[in-house]
PDB file of N, CA and C in Angstrom:
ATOM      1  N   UNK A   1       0.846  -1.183   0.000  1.00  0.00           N
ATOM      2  CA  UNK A   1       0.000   0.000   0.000  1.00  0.00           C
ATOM      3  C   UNK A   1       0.886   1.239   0.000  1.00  0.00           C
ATOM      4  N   UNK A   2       0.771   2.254  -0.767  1.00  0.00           N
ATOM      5  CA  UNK A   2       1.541   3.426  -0.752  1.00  0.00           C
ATOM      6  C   UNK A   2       1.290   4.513  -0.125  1.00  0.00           C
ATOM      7  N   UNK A   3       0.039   4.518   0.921  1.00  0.00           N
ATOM      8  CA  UNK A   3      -0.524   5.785   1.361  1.00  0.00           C
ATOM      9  C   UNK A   3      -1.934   4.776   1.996  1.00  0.00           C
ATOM     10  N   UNK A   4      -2.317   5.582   3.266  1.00  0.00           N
ATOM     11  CA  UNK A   4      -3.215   5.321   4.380  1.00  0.00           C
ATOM     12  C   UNK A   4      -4.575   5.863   3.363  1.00  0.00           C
ATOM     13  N   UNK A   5      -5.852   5.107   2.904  1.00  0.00           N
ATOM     14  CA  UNK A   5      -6.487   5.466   2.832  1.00  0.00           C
ATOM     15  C   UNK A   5      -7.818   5.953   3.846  1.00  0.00           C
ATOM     16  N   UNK A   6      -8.267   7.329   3.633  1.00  0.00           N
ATOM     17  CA  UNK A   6      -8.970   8.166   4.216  1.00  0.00           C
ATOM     18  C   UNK A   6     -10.380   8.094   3.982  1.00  0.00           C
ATOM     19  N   UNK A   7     -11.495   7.874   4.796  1.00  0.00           N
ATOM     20  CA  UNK A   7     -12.765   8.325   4.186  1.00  0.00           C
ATOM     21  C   UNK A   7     -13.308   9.295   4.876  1.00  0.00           C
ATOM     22  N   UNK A   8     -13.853  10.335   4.155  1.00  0.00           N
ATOM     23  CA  UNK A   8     -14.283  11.801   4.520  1.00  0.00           C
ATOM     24  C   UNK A   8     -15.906  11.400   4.476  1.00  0.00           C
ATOM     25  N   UNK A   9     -16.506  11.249   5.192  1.00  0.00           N
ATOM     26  CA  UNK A   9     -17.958  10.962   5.190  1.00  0.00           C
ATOM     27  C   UNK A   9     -18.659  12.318   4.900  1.00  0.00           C
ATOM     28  N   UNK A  10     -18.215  13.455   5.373  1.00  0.00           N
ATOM     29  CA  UNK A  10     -18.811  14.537   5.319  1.00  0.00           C
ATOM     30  C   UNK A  10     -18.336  15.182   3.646  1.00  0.00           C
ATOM     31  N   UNK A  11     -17.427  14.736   3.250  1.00  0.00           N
ATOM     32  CA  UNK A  11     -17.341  15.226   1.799  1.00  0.00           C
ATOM     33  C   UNK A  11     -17.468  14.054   0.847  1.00  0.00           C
ATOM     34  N   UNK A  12     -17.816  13.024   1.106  1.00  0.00           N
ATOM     35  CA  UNK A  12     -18.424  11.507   0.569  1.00  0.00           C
ATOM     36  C   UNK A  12     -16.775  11.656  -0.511  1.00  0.00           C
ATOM     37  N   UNK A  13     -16.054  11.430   0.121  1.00  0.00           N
ATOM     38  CA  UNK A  13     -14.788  10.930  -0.615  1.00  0.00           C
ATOM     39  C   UNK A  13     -13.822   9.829   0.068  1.00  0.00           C
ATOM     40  N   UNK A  14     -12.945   9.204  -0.964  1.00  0.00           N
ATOM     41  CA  UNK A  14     -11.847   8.733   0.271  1.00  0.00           C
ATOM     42  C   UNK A  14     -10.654   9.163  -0.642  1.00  0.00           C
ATOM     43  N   UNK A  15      -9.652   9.492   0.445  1.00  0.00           N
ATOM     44  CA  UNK A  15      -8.685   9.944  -0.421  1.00  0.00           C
ATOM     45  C   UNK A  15      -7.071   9.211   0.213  1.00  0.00           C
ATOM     46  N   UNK A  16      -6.101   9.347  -0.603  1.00  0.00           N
ATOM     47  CA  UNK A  16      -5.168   8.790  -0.626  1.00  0.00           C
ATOM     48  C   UNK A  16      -3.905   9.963  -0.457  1.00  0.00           C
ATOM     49  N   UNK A  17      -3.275  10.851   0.419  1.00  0.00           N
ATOM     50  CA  UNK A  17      -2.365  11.761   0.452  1.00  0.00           C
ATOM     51  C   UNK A  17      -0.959  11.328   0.011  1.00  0.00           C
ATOM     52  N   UNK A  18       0.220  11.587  -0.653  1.00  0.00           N
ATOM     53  CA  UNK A  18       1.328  10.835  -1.005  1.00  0.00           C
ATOM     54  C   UNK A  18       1.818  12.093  -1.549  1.00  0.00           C
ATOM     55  N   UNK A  19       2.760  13.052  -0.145  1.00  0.00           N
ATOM     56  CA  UNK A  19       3.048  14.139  -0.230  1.00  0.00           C
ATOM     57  C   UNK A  19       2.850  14.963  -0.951  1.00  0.00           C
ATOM     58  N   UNK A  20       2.905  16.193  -1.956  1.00  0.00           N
ATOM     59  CA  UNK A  20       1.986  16.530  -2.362  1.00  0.00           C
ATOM     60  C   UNK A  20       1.014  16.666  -2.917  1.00  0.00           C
ATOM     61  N   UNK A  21       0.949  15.251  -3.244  1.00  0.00           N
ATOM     62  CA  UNK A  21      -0.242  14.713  -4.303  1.00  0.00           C
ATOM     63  C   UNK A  21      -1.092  14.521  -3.291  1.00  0.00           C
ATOM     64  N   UNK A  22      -2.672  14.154  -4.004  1.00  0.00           N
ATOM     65  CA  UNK A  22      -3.360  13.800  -3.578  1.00  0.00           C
ATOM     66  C   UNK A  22      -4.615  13.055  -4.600  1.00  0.00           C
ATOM     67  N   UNK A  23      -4.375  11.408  -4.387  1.00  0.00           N
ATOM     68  CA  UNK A  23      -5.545  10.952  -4.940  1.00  0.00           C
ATOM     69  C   UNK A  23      -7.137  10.528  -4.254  1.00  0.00           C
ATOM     70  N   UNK A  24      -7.860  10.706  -5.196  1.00  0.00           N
ATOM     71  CA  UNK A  24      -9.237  10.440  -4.706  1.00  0.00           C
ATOM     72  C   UNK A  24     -10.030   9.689  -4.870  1.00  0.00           C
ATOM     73  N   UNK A  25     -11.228   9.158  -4.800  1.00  0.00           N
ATOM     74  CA  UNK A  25     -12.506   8.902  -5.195  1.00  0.00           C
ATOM     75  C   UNK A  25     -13.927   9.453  -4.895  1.00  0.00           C
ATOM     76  N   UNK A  26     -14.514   9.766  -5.604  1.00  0.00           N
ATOM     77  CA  UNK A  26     -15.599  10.692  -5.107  1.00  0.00           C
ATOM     78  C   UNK A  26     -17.252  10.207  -5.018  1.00  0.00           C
ATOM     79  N   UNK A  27     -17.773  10.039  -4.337  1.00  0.00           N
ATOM     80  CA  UNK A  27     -19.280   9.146  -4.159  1.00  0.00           C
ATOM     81  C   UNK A  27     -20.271  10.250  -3.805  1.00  0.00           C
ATOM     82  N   UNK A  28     -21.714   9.889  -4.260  1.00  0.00           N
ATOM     83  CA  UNK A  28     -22.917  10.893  -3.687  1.00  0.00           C
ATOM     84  C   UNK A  28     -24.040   9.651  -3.401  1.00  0.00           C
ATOM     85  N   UNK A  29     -24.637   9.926  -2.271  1.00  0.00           N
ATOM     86  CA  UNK A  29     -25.649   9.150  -1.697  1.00  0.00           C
ATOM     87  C   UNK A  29     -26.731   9.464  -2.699  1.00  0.00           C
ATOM     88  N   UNK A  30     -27.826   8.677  -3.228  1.00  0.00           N
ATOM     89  CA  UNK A  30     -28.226   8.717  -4.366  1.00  0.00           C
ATOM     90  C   UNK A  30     -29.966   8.379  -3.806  1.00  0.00           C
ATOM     91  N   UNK A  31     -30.032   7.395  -2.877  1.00  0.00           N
ATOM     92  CA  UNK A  31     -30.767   7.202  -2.618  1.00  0.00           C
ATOM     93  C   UNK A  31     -30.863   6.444  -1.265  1.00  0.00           C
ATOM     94  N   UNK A  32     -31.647   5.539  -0.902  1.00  0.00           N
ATOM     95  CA  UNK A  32     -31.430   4.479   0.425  1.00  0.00           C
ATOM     96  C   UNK A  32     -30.827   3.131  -0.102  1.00  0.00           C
ATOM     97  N   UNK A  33     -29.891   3.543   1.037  1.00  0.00           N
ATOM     98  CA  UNK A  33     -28.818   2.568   0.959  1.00  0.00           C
ATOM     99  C   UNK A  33     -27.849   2.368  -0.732  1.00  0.00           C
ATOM    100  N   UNK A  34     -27.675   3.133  -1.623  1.00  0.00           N
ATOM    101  CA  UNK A  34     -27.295   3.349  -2.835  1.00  0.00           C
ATOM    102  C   UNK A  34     -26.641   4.596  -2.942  1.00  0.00           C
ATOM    103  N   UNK A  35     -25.204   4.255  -3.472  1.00  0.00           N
ATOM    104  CA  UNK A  35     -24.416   5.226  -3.753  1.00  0.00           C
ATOM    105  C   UNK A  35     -23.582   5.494  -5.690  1.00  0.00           C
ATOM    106  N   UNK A  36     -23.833   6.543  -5.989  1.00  0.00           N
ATOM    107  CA  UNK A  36     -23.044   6.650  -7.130  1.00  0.00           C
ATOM    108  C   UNK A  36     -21.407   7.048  -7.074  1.00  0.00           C
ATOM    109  N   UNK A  37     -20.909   5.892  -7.210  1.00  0.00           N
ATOM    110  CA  UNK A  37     -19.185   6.249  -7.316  1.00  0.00           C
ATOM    111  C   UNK A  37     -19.197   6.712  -8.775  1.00  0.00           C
ATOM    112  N   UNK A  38     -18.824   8.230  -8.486  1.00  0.00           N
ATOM    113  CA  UNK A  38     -18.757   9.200 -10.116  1.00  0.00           C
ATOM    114  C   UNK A  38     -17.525   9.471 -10.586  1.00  0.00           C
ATOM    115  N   UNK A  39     -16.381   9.765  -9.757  1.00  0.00           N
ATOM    116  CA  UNK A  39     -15.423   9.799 -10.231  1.00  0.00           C
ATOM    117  C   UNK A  39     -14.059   8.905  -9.130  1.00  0.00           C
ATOM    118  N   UNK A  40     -13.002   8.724  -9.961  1.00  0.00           N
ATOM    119  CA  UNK A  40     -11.395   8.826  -9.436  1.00  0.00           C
ATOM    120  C   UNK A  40     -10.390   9.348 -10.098  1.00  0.00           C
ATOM    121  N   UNK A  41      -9.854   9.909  -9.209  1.00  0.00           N
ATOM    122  CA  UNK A  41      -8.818  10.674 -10.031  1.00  0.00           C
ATOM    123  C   UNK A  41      -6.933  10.346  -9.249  1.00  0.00           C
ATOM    124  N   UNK A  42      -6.390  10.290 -10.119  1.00  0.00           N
ATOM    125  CA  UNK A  42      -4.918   9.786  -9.651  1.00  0.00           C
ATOM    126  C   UNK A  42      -4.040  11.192 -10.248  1.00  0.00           C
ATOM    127  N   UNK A  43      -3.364  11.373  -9.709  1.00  0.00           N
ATOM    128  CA  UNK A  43      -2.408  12.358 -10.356  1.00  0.00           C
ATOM    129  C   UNK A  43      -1.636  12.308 -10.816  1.00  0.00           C
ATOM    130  N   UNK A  44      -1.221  12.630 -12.126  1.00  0.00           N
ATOM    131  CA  UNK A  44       0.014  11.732 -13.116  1.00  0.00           C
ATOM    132  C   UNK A  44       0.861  10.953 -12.501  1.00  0.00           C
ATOM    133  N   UNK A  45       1.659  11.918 -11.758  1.00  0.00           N
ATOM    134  CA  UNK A  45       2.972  11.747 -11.683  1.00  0.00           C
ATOM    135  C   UNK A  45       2.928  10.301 -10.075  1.00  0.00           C
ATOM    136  N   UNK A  46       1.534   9.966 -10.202  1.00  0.00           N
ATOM    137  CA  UNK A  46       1.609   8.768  -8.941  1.00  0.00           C
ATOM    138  C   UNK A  46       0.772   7.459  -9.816  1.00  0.00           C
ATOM    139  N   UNK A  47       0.584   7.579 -11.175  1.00  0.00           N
ATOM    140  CA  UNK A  47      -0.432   6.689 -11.713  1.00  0.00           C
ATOM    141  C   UNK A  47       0.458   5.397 -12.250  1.00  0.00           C
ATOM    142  N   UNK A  48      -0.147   4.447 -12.004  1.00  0.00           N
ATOM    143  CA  UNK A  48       0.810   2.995 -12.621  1.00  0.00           C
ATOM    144  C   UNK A  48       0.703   2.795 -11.375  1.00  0.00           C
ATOM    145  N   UNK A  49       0.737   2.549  -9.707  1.00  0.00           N
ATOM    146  CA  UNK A  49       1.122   2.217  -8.785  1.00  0.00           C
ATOM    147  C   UNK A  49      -0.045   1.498  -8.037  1.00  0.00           C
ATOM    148  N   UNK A  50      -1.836   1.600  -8.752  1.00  0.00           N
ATOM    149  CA  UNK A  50      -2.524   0.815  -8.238  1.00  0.00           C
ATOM    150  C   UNK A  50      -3.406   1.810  -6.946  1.00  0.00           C
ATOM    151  N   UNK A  51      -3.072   2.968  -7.252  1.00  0.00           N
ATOM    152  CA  UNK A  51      -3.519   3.472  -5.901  1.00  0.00           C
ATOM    153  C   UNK A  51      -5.120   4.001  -6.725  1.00  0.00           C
ATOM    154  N   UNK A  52      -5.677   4.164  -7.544  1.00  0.00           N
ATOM    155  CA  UNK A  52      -7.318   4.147  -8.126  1.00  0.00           C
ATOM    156  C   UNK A  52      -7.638   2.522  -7.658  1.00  0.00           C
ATOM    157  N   UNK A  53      -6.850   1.856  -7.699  1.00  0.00           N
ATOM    158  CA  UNK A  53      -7.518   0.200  -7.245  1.00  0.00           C
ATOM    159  C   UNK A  53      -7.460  -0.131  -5.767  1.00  0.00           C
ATOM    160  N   UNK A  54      -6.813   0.849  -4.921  1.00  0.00           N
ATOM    161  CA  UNK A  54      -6.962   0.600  -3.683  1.00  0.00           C
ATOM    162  C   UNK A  54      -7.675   1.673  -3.223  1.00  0.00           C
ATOM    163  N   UNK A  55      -8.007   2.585  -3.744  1.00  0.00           N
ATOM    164  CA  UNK A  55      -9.491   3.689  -3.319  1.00  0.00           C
ATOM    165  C   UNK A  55     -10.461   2.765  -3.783  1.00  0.00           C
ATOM    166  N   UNK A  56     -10.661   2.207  -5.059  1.00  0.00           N
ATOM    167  CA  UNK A  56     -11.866   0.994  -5.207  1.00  0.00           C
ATOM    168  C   UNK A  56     -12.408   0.360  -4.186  1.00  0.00           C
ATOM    169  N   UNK A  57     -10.721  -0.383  -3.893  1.00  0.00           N
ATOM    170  CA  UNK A  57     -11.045  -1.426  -2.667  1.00  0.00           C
ATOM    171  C   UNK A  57     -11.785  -0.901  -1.120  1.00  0.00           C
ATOM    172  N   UNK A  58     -11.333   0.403  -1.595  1.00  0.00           N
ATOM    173  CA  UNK A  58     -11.387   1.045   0.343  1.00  0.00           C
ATOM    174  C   UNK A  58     -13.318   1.217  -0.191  1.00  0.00           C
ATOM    175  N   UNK A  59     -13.435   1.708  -0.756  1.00  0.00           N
ATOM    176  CA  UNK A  59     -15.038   1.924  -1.249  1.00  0.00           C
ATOM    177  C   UNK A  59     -15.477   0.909  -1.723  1.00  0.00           C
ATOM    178  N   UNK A  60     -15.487  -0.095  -1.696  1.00  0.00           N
ATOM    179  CA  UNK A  60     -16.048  -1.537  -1.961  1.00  0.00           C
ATOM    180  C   UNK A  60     -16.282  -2.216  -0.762  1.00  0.00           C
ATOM    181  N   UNK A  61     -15.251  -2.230   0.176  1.00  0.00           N
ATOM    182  CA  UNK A  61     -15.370  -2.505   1.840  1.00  0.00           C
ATOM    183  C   UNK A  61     -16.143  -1.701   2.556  1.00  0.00           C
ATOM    184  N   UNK A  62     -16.535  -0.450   2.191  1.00  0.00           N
ATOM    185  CA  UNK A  62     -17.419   0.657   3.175  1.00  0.00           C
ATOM    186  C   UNK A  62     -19.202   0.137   2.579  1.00  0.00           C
ATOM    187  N   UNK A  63     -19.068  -0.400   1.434  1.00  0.00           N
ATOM    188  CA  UNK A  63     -20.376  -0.741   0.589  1.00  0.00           C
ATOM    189  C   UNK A  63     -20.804  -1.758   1.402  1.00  0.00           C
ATOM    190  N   UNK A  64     -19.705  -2.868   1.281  1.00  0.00           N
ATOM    191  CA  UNK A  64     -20.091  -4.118   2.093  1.00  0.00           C
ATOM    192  C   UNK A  64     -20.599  -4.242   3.315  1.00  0.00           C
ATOM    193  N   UNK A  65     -19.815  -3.197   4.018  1.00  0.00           N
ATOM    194  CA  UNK A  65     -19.950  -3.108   5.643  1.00  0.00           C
ATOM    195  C   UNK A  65     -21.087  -2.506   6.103  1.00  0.00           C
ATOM    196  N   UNK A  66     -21.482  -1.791   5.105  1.00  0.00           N
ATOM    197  CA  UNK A  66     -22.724  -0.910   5.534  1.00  0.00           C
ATOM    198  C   UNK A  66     -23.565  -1.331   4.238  1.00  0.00           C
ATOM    199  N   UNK A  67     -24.160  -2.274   3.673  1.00  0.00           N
ATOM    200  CA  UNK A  67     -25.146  -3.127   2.801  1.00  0.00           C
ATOM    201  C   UNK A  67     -25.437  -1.840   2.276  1.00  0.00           C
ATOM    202  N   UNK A  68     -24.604  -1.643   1.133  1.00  0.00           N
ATOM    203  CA  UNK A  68     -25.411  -0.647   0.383  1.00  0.00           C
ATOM    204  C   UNK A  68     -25.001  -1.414  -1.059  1.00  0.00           C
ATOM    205  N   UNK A  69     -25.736  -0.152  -2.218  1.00  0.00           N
ATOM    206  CA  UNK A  69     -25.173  -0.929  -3.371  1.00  0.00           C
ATOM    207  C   UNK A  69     -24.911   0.377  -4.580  1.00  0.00           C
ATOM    208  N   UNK A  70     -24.025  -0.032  -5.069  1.00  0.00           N
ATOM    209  CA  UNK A  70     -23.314   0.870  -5.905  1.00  0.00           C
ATOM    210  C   UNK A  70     -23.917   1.397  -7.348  1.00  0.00           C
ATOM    211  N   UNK A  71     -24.222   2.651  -7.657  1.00  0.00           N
ATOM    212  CA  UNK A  71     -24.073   2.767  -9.419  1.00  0.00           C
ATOM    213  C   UNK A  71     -23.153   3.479  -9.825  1.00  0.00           C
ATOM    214  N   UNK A  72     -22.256   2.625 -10.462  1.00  0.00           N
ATOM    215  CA  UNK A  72     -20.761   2.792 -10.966  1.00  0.00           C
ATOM    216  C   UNK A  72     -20.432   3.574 -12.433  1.00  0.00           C
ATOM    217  N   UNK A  73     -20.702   4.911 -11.928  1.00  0.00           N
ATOM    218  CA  UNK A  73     -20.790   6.035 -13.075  1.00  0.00           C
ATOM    219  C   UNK A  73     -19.396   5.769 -13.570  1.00  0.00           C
ATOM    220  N   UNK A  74     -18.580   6.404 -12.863  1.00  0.00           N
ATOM    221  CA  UNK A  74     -17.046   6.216 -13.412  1.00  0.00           C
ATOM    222  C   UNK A  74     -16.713   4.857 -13.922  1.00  0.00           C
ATOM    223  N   UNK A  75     -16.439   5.179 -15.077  1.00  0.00           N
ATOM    224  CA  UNK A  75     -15.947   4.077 -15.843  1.00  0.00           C
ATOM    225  C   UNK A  75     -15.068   3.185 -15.489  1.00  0.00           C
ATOM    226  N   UNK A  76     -13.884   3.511 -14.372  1.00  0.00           N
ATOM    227  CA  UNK A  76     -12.805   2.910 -13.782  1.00  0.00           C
ATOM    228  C   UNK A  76     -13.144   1.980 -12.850  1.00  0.00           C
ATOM    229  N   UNK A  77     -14.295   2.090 -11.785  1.00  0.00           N
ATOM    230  CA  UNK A  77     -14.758   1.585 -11.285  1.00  0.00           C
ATOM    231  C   UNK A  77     -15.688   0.233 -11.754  1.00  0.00           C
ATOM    232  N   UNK A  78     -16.874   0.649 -12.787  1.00  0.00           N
ATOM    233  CA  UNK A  78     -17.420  -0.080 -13.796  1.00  0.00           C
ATOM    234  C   UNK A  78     -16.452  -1.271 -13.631  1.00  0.00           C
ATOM    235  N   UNK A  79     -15.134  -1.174 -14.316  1.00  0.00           N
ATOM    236  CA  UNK A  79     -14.056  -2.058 -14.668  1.00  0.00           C
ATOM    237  C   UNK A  79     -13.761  -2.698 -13.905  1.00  0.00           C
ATOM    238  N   UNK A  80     -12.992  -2.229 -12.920  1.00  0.00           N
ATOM    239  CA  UNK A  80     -12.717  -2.795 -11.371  1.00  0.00           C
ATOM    240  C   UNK A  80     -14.080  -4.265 -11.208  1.00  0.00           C
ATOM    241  N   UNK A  81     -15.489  -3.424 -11.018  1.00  0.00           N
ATOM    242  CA  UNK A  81     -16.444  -4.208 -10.533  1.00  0.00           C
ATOM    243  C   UNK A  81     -16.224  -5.489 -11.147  1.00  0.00           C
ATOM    244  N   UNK A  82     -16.421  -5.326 -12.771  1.00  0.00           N
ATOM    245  CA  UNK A  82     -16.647  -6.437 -13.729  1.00  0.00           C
ATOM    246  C   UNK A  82     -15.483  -7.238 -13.354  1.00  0.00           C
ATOM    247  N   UNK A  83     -14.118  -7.045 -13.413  1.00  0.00           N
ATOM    248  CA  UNK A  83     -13.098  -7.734 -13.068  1.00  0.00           C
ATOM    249  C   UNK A  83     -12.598  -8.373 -12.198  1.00  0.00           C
ATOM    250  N   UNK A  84     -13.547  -8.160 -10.969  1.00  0.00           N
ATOM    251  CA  UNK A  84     -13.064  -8.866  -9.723  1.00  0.00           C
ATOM    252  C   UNK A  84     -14.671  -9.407  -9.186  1.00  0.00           C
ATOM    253  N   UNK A  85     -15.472  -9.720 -10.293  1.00  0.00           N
ATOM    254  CA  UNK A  85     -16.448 -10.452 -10.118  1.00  0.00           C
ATOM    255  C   UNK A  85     -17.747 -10.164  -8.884  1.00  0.00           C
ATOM    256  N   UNK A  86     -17.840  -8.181  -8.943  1.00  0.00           N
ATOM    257  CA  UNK A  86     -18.317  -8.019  -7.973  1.00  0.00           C
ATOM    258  C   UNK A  86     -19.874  -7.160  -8.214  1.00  0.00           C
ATOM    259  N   UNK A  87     -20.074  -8.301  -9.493  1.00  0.00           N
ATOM    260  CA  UNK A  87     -21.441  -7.428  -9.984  1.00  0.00           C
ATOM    261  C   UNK A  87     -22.656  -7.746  -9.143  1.00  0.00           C
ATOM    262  N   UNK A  88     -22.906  -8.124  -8.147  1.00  0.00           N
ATOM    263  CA  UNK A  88     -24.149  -8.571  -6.870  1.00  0.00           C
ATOM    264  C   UNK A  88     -23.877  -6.712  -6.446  1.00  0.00           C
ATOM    265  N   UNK A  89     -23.030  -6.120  -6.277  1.00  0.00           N
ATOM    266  CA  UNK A  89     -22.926  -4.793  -5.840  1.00  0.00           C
ATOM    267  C   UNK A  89     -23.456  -3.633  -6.546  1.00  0.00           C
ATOM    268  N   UNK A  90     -24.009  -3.811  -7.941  1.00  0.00           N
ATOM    269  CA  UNK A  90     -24.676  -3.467  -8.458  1.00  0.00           C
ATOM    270  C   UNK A  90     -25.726  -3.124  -8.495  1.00  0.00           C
ATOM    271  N   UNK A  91     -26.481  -1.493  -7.935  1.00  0.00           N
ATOM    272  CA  UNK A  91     -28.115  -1.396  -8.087  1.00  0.00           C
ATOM    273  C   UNK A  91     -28.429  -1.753  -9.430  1.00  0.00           C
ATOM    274  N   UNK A  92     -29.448  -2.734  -9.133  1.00  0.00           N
ATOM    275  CA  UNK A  92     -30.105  -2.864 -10.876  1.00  0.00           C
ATOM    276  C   UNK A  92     -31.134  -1.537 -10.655  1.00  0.00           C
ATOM    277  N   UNK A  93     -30.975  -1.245 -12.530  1.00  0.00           N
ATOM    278  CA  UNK A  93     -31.819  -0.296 -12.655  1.00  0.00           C
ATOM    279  C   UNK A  93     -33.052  -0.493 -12.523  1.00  0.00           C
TER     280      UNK A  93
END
């Protein structure tokens, strides 16, 4: 892991600090118990290192723990889901 991930409940983010960078992921409560993960963002000069896949992970574990279920606007995520076989996390439309 390259950096302590953070979740900001009050700004529905979790973020990843790695001196002056700072990566994110960004979520909005959408409805009950359903959240839209809309964006992540990595900052060049820290990208290749997996840290958008361990903000995934940190927001995939907060889903689980608290039974909610995801609509996976950001495309990165989308990916993530499909790839690690975690489409039950999925609000159907």
């Amino acid at each position: 892991m390259v950096g302590a991930v953070i979740h900001d409940t009050d700004k529905h983010q979790f973020t990843i600090d790695i001196g002056d960078y700072c990566a994110y992921l960004a979520y909005s409560d959408v409805g009950y118990k359903v959240i839209d993960i809309y964006t992540t963002y990595v900052p060049e000069a820290l990208r290749g290192q997996n840290i958008a896949a361990e903000l995934v992970a940190a927001a995939i574990d907060f889903v689980k723990q608290n039974n909610l279920k995801i609509i996976p606007t950001c495309s990165y995520v989308e990916r993530y889901i499909e790839r690690k076989g975690l489409l039950a996390l999925v609000q159907e439309a």
